[in-house]
PDB file of N, CA and C in Angstrom:
ATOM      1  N   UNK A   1     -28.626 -62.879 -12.050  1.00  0.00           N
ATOM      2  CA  UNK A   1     -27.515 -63.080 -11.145  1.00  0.00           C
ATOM      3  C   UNK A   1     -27.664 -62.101  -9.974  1.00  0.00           C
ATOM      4  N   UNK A   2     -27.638 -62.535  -8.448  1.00  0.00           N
ATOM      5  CA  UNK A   2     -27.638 -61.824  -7.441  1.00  0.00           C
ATOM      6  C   UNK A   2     -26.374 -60.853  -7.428  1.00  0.00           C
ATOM      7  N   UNK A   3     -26.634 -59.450  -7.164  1.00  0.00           N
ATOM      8  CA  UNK A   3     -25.761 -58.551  -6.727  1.00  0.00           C
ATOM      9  C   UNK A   3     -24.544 -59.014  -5.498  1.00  0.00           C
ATOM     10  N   UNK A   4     -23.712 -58.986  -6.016  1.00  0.00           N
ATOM     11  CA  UNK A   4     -22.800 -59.315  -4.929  1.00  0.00           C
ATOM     12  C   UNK A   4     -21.596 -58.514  -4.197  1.00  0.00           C
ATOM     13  N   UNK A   5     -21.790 -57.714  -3.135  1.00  0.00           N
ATOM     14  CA  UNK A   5     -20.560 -56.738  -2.419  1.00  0.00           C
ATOM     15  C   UNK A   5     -19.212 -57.518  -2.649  1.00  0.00           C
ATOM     16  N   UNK A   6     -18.101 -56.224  -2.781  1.00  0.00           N
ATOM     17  CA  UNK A   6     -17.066 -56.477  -2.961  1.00  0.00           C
ATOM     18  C   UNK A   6     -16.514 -56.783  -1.718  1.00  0.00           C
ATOM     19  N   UNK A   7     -15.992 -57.339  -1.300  1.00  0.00           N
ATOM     20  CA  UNK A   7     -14.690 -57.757  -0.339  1.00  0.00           C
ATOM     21  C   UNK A   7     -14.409 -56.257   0.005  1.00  0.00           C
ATOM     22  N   UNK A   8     -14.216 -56.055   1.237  1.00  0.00           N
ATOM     23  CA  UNK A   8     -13.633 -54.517   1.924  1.00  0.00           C
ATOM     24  C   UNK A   8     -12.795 -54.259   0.779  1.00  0.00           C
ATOM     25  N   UNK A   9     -11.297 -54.963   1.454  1.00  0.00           N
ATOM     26  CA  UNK A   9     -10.323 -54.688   0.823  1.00  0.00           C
ATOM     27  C   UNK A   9     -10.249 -54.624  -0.506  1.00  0.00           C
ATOM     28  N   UNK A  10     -11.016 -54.829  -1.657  1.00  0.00           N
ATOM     29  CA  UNK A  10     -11.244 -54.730  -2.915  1.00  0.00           C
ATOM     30  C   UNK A  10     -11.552 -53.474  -2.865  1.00  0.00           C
ATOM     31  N   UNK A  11     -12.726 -53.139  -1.843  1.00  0.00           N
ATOM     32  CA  UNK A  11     -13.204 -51.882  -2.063  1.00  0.00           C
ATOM     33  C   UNK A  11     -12.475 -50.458  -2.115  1.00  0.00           C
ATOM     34  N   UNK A  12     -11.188 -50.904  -1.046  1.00  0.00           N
ATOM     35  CA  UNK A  12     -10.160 -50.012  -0.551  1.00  0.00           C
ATOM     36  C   UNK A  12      -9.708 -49.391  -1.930  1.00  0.00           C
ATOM     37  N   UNK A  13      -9.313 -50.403  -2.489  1.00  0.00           N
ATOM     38  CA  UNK A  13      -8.674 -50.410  -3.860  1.00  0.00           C
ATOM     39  C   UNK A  13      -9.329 -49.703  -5.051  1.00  0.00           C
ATOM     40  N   UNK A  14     -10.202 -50.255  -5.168  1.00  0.00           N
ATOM     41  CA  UNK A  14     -11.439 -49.462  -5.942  1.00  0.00           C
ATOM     42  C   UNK A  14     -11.472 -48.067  -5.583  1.00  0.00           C
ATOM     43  N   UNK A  15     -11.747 -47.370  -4.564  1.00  0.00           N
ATOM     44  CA  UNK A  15     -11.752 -46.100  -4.188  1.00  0.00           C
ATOM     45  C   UNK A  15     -10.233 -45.365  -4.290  1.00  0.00           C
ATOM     46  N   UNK A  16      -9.328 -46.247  -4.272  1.00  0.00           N
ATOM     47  CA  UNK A  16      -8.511 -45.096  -4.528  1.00  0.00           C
ATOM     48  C   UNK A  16      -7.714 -45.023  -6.025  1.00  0.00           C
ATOM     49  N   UNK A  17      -8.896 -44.810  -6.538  1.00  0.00           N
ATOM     50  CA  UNK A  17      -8.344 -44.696  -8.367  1.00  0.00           C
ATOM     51  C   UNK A  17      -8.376 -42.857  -7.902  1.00  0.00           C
ATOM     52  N   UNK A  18      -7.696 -42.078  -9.221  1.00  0.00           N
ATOM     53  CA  UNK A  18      -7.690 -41.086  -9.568  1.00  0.00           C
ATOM     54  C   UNK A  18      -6.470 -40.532  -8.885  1.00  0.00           C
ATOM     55  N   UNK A  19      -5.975 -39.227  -9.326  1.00  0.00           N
ATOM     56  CA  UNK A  19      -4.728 -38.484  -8.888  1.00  0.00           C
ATOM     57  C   UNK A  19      -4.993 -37.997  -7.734  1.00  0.00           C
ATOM     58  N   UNK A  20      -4.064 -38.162  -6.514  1.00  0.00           N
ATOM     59  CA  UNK A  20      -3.890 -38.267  -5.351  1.00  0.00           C
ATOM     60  C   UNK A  20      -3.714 -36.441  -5.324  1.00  0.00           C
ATOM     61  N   UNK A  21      -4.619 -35.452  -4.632  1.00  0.00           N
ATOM     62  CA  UNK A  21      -3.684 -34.176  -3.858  1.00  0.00           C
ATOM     63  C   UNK A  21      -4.122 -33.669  -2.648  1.00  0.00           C
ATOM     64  N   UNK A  22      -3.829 -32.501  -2.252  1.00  0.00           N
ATOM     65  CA  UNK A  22      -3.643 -32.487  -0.897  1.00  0.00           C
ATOM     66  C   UNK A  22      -4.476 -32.888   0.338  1.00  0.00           C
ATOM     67  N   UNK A  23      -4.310 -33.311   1.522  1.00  0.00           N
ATOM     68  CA  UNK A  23      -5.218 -33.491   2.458  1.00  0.00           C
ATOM     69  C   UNK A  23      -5.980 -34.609   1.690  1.00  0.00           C
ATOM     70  N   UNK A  24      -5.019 -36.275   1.028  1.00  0.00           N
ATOM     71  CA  UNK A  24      -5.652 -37.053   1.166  1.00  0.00           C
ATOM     72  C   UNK A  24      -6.957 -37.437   0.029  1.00  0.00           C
ATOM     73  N   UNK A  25      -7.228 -36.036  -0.398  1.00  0.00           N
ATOM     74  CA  UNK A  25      -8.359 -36.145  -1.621  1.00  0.00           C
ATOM     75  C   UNK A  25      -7.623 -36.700  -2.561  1.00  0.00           C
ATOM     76  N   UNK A  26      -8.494 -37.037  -3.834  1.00  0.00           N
ATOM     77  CA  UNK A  26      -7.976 -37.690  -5.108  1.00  0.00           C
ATOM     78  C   UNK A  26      -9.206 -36.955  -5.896  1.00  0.00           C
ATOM     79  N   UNK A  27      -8.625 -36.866  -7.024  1.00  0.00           N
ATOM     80  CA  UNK A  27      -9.181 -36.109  -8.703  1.00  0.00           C
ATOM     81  C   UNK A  27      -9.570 -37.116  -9.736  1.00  0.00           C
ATOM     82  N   UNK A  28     -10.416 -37.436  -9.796  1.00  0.00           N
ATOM     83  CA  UNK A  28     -11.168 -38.392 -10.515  1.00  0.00           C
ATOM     84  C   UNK A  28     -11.808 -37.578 -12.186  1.00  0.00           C
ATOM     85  N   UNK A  29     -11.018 -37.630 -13.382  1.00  0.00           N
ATOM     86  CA  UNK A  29     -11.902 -37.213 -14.697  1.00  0.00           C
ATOM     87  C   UNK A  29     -12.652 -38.818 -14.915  1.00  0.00           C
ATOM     88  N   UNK A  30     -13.931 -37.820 -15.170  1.00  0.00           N
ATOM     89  CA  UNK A  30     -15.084 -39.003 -15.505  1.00  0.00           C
ATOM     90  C   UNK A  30     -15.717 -38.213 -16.915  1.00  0.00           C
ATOM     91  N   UNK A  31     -15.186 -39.154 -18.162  1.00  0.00           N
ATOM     92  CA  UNK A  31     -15.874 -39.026 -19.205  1.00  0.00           C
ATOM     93  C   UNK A  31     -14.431 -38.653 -20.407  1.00  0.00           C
ATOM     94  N   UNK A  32     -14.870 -37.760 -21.567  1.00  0.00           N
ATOM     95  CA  UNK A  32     -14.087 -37.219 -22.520  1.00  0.00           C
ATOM     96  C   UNK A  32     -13.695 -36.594 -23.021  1.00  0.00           C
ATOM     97  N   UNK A  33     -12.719 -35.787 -23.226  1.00  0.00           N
ATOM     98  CA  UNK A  33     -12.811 -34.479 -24.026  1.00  0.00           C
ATOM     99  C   UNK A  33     -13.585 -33.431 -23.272  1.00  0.00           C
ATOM    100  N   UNK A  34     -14.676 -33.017 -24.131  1.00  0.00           N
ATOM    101  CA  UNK A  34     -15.447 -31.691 -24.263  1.00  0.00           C
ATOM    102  C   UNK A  34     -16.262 -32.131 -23.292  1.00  0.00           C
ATOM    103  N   UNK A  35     -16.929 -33.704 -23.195  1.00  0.00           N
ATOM    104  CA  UNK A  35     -17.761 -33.851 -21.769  1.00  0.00           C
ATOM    105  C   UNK A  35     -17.324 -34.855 -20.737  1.00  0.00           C
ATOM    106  N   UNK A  36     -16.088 -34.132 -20.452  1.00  0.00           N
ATOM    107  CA  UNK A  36     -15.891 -34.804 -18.987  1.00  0.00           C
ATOM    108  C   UNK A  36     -15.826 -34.074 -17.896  1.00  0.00           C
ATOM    109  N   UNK A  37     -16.060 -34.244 -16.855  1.00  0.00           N
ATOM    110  CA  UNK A  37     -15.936 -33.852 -15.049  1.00  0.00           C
ATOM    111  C   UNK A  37     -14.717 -34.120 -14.842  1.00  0.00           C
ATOM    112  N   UNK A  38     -14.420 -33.354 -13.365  1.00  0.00           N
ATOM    113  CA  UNK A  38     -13.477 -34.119 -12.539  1.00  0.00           C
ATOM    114  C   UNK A  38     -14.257 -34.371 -10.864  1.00  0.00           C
ATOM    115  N   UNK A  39     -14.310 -35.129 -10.451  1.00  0.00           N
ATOM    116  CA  UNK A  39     -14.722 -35.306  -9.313  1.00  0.00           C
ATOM    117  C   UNK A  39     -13.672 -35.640  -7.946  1.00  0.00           C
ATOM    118  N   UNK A  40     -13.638 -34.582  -7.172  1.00  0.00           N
ATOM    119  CA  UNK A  40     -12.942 -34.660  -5.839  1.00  0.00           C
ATOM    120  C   UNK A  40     -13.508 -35.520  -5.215  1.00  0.00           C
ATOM    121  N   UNK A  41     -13.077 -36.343  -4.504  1.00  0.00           N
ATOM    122  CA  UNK A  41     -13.578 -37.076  -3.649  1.00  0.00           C
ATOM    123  C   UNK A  41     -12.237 -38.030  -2.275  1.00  0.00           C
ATOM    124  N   UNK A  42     -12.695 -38.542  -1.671  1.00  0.00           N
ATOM    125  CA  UNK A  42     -12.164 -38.445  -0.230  1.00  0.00           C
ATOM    126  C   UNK A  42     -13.127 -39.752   0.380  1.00  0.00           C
ATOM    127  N   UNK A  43     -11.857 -41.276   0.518  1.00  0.00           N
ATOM    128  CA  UNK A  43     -12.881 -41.918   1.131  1.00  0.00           C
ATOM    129  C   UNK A  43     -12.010 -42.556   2.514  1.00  0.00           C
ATOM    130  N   UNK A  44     -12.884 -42.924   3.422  1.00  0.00           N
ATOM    131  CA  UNK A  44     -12.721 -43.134   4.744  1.00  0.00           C
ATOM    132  C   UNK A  44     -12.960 -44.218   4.828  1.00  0.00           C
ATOM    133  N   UNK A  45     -11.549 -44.993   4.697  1.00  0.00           N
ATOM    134  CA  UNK A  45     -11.726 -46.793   5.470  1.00  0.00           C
ATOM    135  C   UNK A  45     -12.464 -47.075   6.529  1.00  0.00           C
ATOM    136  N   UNK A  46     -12.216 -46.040   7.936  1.00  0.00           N
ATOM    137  CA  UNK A  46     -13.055 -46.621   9.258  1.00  0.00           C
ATOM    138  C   UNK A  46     -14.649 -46.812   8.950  1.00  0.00           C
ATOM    139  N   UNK A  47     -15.069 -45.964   8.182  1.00  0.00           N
ATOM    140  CA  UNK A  47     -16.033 -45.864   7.888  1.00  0.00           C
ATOM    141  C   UNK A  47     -16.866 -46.568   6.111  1.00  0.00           C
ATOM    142  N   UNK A  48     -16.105 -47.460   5.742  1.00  0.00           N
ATOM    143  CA  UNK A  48     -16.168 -47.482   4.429  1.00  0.00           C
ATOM    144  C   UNK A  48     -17.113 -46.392   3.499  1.00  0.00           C
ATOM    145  N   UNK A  49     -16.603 -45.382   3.532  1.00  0.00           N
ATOM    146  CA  UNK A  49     -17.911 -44.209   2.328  1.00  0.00           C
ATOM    147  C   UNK A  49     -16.820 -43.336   2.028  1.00  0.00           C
ATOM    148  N   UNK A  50     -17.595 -43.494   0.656  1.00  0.00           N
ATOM    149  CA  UNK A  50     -16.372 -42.312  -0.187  1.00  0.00           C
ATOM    150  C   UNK A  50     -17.343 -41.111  -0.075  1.00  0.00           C
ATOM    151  N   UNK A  51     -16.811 -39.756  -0.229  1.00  0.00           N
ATOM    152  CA  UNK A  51     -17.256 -38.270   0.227  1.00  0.00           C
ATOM    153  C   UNK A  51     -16.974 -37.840  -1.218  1.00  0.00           C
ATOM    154  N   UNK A  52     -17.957 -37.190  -1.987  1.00  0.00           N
ATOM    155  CA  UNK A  52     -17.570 -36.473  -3.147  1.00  0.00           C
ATOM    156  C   UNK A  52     -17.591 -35.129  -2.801  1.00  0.00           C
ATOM    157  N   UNK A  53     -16.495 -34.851  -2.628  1.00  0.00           N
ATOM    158  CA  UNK A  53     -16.638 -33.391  -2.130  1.00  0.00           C
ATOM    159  C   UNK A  53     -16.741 -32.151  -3.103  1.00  0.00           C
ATOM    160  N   UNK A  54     -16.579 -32.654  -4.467  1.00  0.00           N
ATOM    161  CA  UNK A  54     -16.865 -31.295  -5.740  1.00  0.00           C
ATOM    162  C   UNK A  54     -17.015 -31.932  -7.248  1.00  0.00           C
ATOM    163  N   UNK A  55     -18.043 -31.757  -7.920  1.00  0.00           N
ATOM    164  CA  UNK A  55     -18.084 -32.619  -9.489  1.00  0.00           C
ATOM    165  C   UNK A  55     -17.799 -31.044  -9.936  1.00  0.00           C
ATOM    166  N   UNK A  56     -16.557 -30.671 -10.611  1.00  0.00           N
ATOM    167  CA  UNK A  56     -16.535 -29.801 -11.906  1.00  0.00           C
ATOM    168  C   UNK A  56     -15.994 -30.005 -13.401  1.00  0.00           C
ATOM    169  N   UNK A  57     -16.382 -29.155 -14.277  1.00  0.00           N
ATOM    170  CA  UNK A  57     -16.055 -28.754 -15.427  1.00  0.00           C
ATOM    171  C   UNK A  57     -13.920 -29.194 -15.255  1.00  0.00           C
ATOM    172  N   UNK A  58     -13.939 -29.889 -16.302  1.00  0.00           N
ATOM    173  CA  UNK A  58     -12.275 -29.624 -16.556  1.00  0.00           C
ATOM    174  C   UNK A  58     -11.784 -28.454 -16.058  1.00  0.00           C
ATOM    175  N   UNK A  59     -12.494 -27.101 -16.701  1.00  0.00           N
ATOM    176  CA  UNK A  59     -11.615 -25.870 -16.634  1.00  0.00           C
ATOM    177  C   UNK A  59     -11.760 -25.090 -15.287  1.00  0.00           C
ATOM    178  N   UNK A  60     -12.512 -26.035 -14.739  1.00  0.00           N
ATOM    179  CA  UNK A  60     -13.104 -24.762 -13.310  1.00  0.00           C
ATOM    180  C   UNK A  60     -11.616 -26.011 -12.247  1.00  0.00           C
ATOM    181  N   UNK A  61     -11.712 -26.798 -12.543  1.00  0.00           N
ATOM    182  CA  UNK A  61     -10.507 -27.873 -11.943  1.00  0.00           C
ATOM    183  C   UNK A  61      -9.391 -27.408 -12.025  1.00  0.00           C
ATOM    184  N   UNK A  62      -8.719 -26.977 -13.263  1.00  0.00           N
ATOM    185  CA  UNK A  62      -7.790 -26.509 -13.605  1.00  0.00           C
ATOM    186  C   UNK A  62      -6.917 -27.705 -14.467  1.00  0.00           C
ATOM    187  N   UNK A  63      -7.770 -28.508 -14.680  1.00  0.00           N
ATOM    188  CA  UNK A  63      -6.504 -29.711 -15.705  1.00  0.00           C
ATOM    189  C   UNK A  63      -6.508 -29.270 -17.249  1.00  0.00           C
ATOM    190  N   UNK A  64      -5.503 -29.435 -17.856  1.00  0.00           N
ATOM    191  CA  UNK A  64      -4.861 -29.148 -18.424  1.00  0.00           C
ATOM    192  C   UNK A  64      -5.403 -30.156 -19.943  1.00  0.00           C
ATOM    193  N   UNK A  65      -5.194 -29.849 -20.891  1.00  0.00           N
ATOM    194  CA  UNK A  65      -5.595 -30.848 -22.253  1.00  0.00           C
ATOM    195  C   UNK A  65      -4.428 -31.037 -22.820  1.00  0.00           C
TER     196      UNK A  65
END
């Protein structure tokens, strides 16, 4: 089956999963428990590209269990 791009506006949507904080970024945990990340990230409609601006450790994030 050919790869097929999402529709912008799908994409919009898609990118803005995770907890919303300041200046627009959102907090993305990727994974479980003992091995999950959180990934900052920041994406720009005019430009469709999401910006990962930091992959850390739960505890260096500061979220909470």
């Amino acid at each position: 089956m050919p790869y097929q791009r999402a529709s912008r506006a799908r994409r919009c949507r898609i990118y803005q999963i995770g907890r919303l904080v300041q200046g627009g970024e959102r907090k993305l945990v990727i994974g479980h428990a003992a091995r999950s990340y959180v990934a900052l990230h920041h994406y720009i409609e005019a430009l469709d590209t999401v910006f990962v601006l930091a992959v850390r450790s739960p505890l260096e994030a500061g979220v909470k269990r």
